[in-house]
PDB file of N, CA and C in Angstrom:
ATOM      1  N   UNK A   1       0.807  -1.209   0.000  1.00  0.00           N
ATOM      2  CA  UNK A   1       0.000   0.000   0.000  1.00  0.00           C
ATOM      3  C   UNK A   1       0.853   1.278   0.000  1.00  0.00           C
ATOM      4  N   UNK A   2       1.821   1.381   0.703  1.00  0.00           N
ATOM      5  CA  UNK A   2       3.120   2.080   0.559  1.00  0.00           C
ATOM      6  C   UNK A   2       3.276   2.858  -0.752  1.00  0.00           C
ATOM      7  N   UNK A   3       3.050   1.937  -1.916  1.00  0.00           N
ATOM      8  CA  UNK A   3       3.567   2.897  -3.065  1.00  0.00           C
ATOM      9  C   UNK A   3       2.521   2.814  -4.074  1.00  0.00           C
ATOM     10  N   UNK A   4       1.033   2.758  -3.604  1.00  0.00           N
ATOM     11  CA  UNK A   4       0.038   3.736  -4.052  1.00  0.00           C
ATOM     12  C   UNK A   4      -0.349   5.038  -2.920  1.00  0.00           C
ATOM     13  N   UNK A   5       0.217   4.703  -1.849  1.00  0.00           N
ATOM     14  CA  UNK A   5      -0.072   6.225  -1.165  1.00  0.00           C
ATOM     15  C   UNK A   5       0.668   6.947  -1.675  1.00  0.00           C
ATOM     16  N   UNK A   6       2.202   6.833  -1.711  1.00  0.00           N
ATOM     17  CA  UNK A   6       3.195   7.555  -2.233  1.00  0.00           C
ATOM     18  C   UNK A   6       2.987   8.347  -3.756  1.00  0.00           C
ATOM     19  N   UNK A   7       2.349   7.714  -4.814  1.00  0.00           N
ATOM     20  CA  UNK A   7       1.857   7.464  -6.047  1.00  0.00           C
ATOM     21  C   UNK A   7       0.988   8.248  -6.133  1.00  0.00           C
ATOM     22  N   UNK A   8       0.086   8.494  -4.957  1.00  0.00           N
ATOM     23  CA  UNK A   8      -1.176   9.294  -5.115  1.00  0.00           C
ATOM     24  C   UNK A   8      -1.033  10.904  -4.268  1.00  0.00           C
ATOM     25  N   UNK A   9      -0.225  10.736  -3.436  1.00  0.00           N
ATOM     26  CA  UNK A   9       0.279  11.626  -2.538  1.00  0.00           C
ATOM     27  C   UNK A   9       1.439  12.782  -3.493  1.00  0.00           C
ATOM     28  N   UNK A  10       2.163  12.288  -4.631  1.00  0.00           N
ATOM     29  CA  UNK A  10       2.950  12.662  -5.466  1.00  0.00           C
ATOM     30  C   UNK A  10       2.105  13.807  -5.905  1.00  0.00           C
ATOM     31  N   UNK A  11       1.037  13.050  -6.708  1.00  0.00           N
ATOM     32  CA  UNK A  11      -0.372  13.677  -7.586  1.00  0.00           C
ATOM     33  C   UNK A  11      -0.538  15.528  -6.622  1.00  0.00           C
ATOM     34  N   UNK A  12      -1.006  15.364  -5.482  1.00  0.00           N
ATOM     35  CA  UNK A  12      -1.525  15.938  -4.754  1.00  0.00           C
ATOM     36  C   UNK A  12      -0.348  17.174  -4.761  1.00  0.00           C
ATOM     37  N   UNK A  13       0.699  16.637  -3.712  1.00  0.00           N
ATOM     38  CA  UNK A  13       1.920  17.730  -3.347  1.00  0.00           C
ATOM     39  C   UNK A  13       2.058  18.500  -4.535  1.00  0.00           C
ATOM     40  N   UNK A  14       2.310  18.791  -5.732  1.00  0.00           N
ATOM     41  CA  UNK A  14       2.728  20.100  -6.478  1.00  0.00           C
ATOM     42  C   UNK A  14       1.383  20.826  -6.478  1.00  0.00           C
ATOM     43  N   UNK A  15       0.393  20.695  -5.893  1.00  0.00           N
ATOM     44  CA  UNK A  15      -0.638  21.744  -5.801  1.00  0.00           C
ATOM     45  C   UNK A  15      -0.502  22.446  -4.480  1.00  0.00           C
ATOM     46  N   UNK A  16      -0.051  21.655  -3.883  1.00  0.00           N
ATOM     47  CA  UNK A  16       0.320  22.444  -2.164  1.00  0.00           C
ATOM     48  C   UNK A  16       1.197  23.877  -2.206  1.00  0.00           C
ATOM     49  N   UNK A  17       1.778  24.318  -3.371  1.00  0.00           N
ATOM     50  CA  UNK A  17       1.862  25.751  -2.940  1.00  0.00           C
ATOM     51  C   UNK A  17       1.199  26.930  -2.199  1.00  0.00           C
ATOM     52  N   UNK A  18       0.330  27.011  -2.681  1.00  0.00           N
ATOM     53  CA  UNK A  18      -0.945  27.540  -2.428  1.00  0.00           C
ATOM     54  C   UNK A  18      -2.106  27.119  -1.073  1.00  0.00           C
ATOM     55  N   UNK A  19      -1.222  26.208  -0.585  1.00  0.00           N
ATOM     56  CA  UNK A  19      -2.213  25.631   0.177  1.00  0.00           C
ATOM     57  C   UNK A  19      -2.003  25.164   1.860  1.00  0.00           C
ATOM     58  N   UNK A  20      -2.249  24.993   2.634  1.00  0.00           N
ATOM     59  CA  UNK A  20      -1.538  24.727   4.000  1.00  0.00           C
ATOM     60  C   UNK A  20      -1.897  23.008   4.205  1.00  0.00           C
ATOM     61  N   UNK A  21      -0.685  22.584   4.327  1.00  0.00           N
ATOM     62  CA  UNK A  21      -0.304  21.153   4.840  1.00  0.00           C
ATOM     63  C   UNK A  21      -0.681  21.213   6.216  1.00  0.00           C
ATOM     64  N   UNK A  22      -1.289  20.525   6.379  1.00  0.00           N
ATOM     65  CA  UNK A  22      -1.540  19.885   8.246  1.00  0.00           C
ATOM     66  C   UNK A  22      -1.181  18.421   8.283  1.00  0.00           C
ATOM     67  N   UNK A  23      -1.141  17.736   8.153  1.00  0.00           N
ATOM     68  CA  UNK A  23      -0.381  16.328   8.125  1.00  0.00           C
ATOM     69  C   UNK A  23       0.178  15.712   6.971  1.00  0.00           C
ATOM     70  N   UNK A  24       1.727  15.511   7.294  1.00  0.00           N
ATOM     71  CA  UNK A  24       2.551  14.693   6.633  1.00  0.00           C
ATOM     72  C   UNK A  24       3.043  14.206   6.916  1.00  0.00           C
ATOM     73  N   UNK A  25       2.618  12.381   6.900  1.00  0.00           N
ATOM     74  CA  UNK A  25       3.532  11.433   7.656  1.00  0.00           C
ATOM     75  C   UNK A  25       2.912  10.253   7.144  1.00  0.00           C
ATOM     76  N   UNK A  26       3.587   9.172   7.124  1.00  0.00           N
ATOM     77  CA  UNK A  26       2.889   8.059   6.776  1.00  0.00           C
ATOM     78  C   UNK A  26       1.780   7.843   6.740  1.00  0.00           C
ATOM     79  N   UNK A  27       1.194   7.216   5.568  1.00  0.00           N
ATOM     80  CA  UNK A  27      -0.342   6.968   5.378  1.00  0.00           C
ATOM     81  C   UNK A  27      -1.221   8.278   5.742  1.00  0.00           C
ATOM     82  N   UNK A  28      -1.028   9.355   6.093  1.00  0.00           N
ATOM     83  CA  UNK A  28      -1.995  10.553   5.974  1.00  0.00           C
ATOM     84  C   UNK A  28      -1.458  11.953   5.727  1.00  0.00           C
ATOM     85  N   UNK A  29      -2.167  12.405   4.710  1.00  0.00           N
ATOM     86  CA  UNK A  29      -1.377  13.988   4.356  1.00  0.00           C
ATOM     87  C   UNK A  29      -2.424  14.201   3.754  1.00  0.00           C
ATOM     88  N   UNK A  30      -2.499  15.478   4.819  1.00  0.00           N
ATOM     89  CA  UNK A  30      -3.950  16.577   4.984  1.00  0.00           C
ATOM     90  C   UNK A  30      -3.724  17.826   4.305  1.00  0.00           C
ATOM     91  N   UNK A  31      -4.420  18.324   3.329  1.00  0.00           N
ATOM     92  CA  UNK A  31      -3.977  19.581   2.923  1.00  0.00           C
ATOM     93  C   UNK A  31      -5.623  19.754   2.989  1.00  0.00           C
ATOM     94  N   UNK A  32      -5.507  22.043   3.410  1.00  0.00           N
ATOM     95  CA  UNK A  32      -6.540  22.522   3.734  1.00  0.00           C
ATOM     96  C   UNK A  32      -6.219  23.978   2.867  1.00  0.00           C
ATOM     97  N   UNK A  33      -6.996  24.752   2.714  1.00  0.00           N
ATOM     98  CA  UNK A  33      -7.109  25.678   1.906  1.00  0.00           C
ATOM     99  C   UNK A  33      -6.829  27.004   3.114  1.00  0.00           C
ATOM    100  N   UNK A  34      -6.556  28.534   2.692  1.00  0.00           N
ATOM    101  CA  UNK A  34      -6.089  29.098   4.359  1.00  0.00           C
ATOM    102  C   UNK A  34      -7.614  30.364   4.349  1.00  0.00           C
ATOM    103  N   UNK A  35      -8.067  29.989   3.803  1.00  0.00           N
ATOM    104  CA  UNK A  35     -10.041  29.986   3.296  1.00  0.00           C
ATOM    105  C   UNK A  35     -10.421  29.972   4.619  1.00  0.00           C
ATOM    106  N   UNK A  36     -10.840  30.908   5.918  1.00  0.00           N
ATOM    107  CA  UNK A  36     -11.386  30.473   6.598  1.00  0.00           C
ATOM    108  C   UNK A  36     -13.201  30.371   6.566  1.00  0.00           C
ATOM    109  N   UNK A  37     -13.734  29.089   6.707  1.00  0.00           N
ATOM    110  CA  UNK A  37     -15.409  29.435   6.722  1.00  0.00           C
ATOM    111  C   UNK A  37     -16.085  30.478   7.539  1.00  0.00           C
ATOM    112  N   UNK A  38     -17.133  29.927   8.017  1.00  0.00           N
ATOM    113  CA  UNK A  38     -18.212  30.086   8.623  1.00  0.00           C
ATOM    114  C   UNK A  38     -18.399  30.158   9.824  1.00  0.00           C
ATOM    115  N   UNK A  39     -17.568  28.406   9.947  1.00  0.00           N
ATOM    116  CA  UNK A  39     -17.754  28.218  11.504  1.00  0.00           C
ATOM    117  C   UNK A  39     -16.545  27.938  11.581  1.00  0.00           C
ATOM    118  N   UNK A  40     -15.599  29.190  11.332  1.00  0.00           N
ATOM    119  CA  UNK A  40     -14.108  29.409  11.839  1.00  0.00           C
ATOM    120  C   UNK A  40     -13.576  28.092  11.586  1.00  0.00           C
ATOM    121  N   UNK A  41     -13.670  27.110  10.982  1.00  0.00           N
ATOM    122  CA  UNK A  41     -12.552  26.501  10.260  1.00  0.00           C
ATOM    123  C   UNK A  41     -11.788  26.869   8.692  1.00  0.00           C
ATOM    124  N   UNK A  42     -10.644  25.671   8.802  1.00  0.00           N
ATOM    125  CA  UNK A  42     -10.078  26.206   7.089  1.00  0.00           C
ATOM    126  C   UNK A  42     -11.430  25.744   6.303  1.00  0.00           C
ATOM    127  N   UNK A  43     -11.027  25.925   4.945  1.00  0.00           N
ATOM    128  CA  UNK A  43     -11.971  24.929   3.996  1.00  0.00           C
ATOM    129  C   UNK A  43     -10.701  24.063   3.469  1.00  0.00           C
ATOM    130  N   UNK A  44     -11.485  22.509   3.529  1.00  0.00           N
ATOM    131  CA  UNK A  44     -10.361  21.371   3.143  1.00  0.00           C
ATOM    132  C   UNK A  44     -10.327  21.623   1.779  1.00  0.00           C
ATOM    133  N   UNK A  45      -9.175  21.198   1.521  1.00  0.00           N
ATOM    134  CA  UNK A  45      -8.499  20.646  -0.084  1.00  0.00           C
ATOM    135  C   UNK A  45      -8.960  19.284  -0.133  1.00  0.00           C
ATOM    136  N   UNK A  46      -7.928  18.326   0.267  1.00  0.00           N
ATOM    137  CA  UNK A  46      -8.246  16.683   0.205  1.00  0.00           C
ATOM    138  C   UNK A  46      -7.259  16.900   1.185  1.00  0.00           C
ATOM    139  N   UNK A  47      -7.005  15.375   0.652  1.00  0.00           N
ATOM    140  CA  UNK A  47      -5.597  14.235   1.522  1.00  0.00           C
ATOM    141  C   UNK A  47      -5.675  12.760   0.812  1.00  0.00           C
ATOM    142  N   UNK A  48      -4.817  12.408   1.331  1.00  0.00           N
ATOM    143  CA  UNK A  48      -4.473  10.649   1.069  1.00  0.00           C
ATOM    144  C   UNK A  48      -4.443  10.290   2.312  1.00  0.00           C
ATOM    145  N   UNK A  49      -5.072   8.863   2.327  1.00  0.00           N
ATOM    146  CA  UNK A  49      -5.050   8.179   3.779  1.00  0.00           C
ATOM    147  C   UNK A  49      -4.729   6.928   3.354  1.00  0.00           C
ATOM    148  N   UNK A  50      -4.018   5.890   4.149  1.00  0.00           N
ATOM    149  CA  UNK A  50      -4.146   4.874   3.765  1.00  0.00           C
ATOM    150  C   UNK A  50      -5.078   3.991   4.532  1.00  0.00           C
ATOM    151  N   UNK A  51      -5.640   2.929   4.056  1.00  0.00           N
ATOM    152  CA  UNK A  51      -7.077   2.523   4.821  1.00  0.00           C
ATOM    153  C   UNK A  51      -6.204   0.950   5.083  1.00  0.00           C
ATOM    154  N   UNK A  52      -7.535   0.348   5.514  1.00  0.00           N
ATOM    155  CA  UNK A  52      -6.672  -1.091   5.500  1.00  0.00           C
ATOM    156  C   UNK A  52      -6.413  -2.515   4.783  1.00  0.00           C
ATOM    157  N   UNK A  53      -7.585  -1.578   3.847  1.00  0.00           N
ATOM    158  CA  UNK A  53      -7.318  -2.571   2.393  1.00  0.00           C
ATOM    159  C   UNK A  53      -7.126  -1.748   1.151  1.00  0.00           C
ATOM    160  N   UNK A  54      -7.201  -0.511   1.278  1.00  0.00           N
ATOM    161  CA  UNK A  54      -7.175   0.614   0.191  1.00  0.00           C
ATOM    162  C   UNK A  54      -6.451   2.281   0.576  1.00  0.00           C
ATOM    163  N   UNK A  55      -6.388   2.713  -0.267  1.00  0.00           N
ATOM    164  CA  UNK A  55      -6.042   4.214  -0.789  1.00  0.00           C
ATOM    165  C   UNK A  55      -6.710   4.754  -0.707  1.00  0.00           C
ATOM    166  N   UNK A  56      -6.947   5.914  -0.118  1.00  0.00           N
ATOM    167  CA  UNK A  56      -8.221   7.228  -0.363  1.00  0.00           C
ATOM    168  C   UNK A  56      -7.648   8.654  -0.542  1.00  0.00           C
ATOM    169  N   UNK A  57      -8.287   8.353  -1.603  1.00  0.00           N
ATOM    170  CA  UNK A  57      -7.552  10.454  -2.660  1.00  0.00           C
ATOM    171  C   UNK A  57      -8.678  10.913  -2.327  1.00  0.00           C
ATOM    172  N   UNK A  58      -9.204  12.365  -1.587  1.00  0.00           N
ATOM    173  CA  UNK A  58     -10.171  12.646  -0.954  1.00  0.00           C
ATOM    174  C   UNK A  58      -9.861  14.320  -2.270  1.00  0.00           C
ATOM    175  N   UNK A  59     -10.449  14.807  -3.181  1.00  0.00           N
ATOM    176  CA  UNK A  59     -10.600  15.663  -3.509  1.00  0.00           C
ATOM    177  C   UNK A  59     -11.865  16.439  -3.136  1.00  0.00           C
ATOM    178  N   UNK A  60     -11.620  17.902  -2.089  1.00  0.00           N
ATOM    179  CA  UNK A  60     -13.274  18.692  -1.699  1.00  0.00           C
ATOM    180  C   UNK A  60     -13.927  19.422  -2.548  1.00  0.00           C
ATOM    181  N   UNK A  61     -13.071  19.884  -3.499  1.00  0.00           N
ATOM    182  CA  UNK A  61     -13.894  20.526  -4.316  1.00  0.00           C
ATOM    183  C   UNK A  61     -14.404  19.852  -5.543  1.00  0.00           C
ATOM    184  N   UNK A  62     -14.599  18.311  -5.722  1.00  0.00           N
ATOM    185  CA  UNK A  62     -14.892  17.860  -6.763  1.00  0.00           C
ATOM    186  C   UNK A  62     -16.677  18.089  -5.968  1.00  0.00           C
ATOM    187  N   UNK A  63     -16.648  17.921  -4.409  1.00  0.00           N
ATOM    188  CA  UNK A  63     -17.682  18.126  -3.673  1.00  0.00           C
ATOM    189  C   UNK A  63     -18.241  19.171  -3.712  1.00  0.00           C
ATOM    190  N   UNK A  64     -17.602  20.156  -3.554  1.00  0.00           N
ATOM    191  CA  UNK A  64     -18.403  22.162  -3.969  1.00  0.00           C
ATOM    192  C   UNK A  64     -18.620  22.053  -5.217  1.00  0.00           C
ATOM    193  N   UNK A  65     -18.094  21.400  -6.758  1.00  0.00           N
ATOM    194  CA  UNK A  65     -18.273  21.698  -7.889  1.00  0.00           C
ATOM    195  C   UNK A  65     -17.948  20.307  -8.267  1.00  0.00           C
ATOM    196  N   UNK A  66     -19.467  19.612  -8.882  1.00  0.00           N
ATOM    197  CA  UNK A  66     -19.705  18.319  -9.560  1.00  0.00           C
ATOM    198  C   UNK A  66     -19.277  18.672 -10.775  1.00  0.00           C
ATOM    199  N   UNK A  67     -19.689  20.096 -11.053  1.00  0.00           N
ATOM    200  CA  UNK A  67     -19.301  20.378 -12.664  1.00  0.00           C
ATOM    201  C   UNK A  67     -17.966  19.394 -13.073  1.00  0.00           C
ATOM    202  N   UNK A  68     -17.235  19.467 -12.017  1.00  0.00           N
ATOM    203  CA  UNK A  68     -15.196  19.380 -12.029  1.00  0.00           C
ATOM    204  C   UNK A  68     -15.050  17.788 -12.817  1.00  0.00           C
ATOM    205  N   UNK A  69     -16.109  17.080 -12.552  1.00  0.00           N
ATOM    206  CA  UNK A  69     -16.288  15.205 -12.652  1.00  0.00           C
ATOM    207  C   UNK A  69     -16.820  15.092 -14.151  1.00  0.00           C
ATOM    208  N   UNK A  70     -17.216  16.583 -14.981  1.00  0.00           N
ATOM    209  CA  UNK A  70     -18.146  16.166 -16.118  1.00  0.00           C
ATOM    210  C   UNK A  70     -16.820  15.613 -17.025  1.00  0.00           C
ATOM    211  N   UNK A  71     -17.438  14.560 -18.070  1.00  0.00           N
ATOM    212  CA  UNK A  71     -16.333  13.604 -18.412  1.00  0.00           C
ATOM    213  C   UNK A  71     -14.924  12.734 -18.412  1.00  0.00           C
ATOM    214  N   UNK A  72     -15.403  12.790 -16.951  1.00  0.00           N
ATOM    215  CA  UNK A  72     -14.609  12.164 -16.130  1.00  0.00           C
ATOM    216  C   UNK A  72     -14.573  10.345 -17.033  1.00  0.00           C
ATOM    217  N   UNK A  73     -13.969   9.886 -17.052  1.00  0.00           N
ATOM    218  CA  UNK A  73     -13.802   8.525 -17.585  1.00  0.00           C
ATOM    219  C   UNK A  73     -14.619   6.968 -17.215  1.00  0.00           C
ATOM    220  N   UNK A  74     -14.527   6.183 -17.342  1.00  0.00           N
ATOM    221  CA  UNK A  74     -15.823   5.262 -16.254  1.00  0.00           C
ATOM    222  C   UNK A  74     -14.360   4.540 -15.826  1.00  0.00           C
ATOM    223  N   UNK A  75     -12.848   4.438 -15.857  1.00  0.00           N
ATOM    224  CA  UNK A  75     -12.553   3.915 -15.702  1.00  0.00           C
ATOM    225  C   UNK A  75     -11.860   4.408 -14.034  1.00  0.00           C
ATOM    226  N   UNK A  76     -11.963   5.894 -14.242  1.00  0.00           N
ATOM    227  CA  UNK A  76     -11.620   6.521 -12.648  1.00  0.00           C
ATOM    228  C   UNK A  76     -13.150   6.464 -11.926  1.00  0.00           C
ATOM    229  N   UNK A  77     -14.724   6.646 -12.587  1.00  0.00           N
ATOM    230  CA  UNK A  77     -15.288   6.622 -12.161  1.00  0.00           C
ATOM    231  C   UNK A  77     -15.324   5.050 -11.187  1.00  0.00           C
ATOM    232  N   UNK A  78     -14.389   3.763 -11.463  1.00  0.00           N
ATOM    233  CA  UNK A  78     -14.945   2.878 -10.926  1.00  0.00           C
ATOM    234  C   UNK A  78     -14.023   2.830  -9.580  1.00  0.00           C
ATOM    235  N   UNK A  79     -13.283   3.510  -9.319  1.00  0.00           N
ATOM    236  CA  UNK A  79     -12.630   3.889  -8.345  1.00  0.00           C
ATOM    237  C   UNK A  79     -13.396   5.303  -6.853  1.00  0.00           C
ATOM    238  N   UNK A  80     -14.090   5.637  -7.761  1.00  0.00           N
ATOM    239  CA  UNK A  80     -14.903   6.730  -6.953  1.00  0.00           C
ATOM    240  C   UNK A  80     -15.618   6.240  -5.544  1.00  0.00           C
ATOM    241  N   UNK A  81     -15.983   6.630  -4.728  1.00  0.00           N
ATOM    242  CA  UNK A  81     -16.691   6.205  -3.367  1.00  0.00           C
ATOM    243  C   UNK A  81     -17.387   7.419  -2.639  1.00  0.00           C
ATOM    244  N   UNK A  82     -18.527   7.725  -3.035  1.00  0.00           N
ATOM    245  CA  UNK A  82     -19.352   8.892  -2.371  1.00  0.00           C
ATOM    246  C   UNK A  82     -19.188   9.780  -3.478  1.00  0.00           C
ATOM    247  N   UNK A  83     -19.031  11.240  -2.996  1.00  0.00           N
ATOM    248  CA  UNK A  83     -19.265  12.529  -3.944  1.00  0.00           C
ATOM    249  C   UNK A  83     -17.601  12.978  -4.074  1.00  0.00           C
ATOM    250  N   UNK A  84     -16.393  13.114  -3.436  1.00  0.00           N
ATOM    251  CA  UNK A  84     -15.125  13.682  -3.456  1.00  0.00           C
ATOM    252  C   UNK A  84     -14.009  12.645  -2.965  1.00  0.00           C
ATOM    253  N   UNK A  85     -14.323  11.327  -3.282  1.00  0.00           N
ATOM    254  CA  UNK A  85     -13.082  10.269  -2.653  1.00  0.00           C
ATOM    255  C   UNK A  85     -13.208   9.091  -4.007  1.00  0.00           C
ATOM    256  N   UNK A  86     -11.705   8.946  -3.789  1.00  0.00           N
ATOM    257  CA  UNK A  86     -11.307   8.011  -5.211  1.00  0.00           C
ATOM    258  C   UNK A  86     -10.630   6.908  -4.378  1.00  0.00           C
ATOM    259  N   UNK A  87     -10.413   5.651  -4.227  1.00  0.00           N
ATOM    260  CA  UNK A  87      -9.977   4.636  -3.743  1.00  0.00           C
ATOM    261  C   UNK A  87      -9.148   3.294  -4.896  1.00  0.00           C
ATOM    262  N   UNK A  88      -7.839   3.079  -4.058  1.00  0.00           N
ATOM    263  CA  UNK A  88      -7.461   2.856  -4.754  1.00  0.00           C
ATOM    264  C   UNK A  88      -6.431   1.345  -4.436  1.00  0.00           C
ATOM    265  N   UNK A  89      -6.403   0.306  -4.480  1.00  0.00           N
ATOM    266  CA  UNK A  89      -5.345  -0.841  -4.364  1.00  0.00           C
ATOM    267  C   UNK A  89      -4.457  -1.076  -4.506  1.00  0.00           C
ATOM    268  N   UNK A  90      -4.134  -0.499  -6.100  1.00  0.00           N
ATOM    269  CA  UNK A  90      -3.200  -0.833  -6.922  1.00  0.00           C
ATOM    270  C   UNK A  90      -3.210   0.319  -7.753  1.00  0.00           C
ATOM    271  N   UNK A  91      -1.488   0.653  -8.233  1.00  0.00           N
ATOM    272  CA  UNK A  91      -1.517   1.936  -8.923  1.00  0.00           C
ATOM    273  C   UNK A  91      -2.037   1.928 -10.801  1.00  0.00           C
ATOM    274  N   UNK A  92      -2.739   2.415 -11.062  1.00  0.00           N
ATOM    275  CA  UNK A  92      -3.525   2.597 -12.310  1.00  0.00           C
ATOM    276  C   UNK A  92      -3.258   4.062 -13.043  1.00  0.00           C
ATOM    277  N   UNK A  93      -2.168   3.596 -13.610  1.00  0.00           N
ATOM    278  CA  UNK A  93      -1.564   4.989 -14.128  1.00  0.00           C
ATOM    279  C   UNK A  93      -2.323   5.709 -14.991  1.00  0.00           C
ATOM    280  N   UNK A  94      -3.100   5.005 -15.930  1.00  0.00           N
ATOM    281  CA  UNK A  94      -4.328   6.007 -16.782  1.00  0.00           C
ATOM    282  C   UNK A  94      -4.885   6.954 -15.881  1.00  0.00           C
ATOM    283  N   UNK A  95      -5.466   5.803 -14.409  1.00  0.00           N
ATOM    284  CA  UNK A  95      -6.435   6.659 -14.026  1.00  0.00           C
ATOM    285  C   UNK A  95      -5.702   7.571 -12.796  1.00  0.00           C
ATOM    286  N   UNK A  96      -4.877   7.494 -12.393  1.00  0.00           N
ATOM    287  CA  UNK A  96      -3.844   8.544 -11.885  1.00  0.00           C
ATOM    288  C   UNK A  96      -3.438   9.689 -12.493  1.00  0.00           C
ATOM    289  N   UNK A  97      -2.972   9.497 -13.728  1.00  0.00           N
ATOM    290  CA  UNK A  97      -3.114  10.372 -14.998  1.00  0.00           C
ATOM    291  C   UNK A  97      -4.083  11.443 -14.952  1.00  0.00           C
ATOM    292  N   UNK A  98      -5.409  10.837 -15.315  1.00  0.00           N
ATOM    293  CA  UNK A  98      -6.459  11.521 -14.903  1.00  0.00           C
ATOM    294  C   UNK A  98      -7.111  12.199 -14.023  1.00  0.00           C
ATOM    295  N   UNK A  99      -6.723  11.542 -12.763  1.00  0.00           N
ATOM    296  CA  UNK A  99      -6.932  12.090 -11.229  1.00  0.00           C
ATOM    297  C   UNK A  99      -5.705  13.651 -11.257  1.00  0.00           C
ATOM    298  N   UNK A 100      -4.658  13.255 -11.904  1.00  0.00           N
ATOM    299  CA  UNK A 100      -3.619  14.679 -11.940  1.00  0.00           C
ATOM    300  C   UNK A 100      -4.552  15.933 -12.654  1.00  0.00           C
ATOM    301  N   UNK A 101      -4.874  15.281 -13.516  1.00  0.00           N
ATOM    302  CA  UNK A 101      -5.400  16.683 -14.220  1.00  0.00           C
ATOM    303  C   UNK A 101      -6.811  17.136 -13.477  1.00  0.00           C
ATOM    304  N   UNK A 102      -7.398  16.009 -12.589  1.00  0.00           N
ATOM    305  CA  UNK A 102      -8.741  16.915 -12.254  1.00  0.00           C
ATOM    306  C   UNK A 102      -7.913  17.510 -10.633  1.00  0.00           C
ATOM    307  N   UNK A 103      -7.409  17.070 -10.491  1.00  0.00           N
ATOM    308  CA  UNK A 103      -6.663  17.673  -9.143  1.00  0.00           C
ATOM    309  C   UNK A 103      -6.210  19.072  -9.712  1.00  0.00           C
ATOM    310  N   UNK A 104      -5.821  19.679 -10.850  1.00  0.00           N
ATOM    311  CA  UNK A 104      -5.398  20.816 -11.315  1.00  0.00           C
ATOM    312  C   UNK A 104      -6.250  21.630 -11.625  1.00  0.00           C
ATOM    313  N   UNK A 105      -7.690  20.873 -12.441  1.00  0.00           N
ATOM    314  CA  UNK A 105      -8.522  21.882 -12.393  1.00  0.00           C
ATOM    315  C   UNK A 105      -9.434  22.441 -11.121  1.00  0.00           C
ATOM    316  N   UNK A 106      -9.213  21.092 -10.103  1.00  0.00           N
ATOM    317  CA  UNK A 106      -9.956  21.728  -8.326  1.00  0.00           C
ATOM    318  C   UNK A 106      -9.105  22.921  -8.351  1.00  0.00           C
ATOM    319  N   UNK A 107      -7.671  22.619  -8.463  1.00  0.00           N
ATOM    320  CA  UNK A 107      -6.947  23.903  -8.064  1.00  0.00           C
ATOM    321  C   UNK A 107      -7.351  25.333  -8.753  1.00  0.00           C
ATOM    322  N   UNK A 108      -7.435  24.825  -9.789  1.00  0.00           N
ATOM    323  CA  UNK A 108      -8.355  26.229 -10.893  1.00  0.00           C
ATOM    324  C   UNK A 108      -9.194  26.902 -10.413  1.00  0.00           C
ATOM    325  N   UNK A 109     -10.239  25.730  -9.657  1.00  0.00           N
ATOM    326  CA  UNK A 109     -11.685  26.292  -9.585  1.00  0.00           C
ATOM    327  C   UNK A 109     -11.658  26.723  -8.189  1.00  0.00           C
ATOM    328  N   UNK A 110     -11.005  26.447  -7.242  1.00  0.00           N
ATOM    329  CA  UNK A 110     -10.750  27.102  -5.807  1.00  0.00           C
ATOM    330  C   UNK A 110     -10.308  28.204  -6.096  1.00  0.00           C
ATOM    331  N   UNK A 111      -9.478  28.566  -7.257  1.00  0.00           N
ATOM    332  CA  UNK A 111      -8.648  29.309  -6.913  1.00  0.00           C
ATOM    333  C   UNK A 111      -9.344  30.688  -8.039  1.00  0.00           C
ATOM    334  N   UNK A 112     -10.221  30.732  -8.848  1.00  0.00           N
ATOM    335  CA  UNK A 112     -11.386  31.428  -8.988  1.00  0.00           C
ATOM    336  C   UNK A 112     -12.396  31.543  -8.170  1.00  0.00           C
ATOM    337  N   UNK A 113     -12.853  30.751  -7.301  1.00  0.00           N
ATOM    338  CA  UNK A 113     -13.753  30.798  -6.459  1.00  0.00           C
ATOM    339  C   UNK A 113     -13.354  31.324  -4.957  1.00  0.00           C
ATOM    340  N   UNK A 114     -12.485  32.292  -5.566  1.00  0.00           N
ATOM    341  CA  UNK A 114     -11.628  33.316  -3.997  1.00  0.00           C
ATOM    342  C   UNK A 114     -10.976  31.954  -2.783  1.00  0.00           C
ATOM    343  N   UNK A 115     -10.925  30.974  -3.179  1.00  0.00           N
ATOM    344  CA  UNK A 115     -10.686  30.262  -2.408  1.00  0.00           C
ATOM    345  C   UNK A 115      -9.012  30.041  -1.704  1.00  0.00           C
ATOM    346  N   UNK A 116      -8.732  30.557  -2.926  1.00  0.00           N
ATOM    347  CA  UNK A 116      -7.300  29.965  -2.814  1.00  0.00           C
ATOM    348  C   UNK A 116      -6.218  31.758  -3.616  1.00  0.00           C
ATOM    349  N   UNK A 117      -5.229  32.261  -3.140  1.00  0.00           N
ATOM    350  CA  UNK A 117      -4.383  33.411  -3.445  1.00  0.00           C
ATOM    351  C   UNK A 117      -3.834  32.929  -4.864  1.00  0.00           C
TER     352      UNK A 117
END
């Protein structure tokens, strides 16, 4: 599991400029936006966790904006779990591939949506 967290965690980190890290350490790395809400928290980005039979790429704004998923592939879709989490076993470079570029356009769309400097 080691080197699909790593694999998926890769994906994630070059968007973290912009963004505040709260956990980095084995099996979990939390990134949050410096966006404060409503009820005085950040607004999350994602993270990677490692689970105990799987990978979880947690993207939030695929959650604020479904738009972000339109032609999304069926082959990342079969990896999906709820509305903003992708799960994963084994590394699937197409659909990693793919997960890079919608991870770039969350960054887009946060970052029009005053979310992000």
């Amino acid at each position: 599991m080691k080197d699909v967290f790593d694999a998926l965690k890769e994906i994630m980190e070059p968007c973290t400029r912009s963004l505040d890290v709260k956990h980095d350490e084995p099996g979990n790395f939390h990134v949050d936006t410096f966006h404060v809400m409503k009820n005085r928290k950040p607004l999350w980005f994602g993270g990677v966790q490692t689970r105990k039979n799987y990978v979880s790429y947690h993207l939030m704004p695929v959650y604020v904006n479904p738009e972000l998923l339109d032609g999304m592939s069926a082959d990342l879709k079969k990896h999906m779990h709820g509305k903003s989490c992708f799960n994963f076993k084994t590394i699937d470079d197409q659909s990693f591939r793919e997960l890079a570029e919608l991870t770039e356009r969350a960054v887009q769309y946060y970052r029009q949506a005053g979310y992000l400097t």
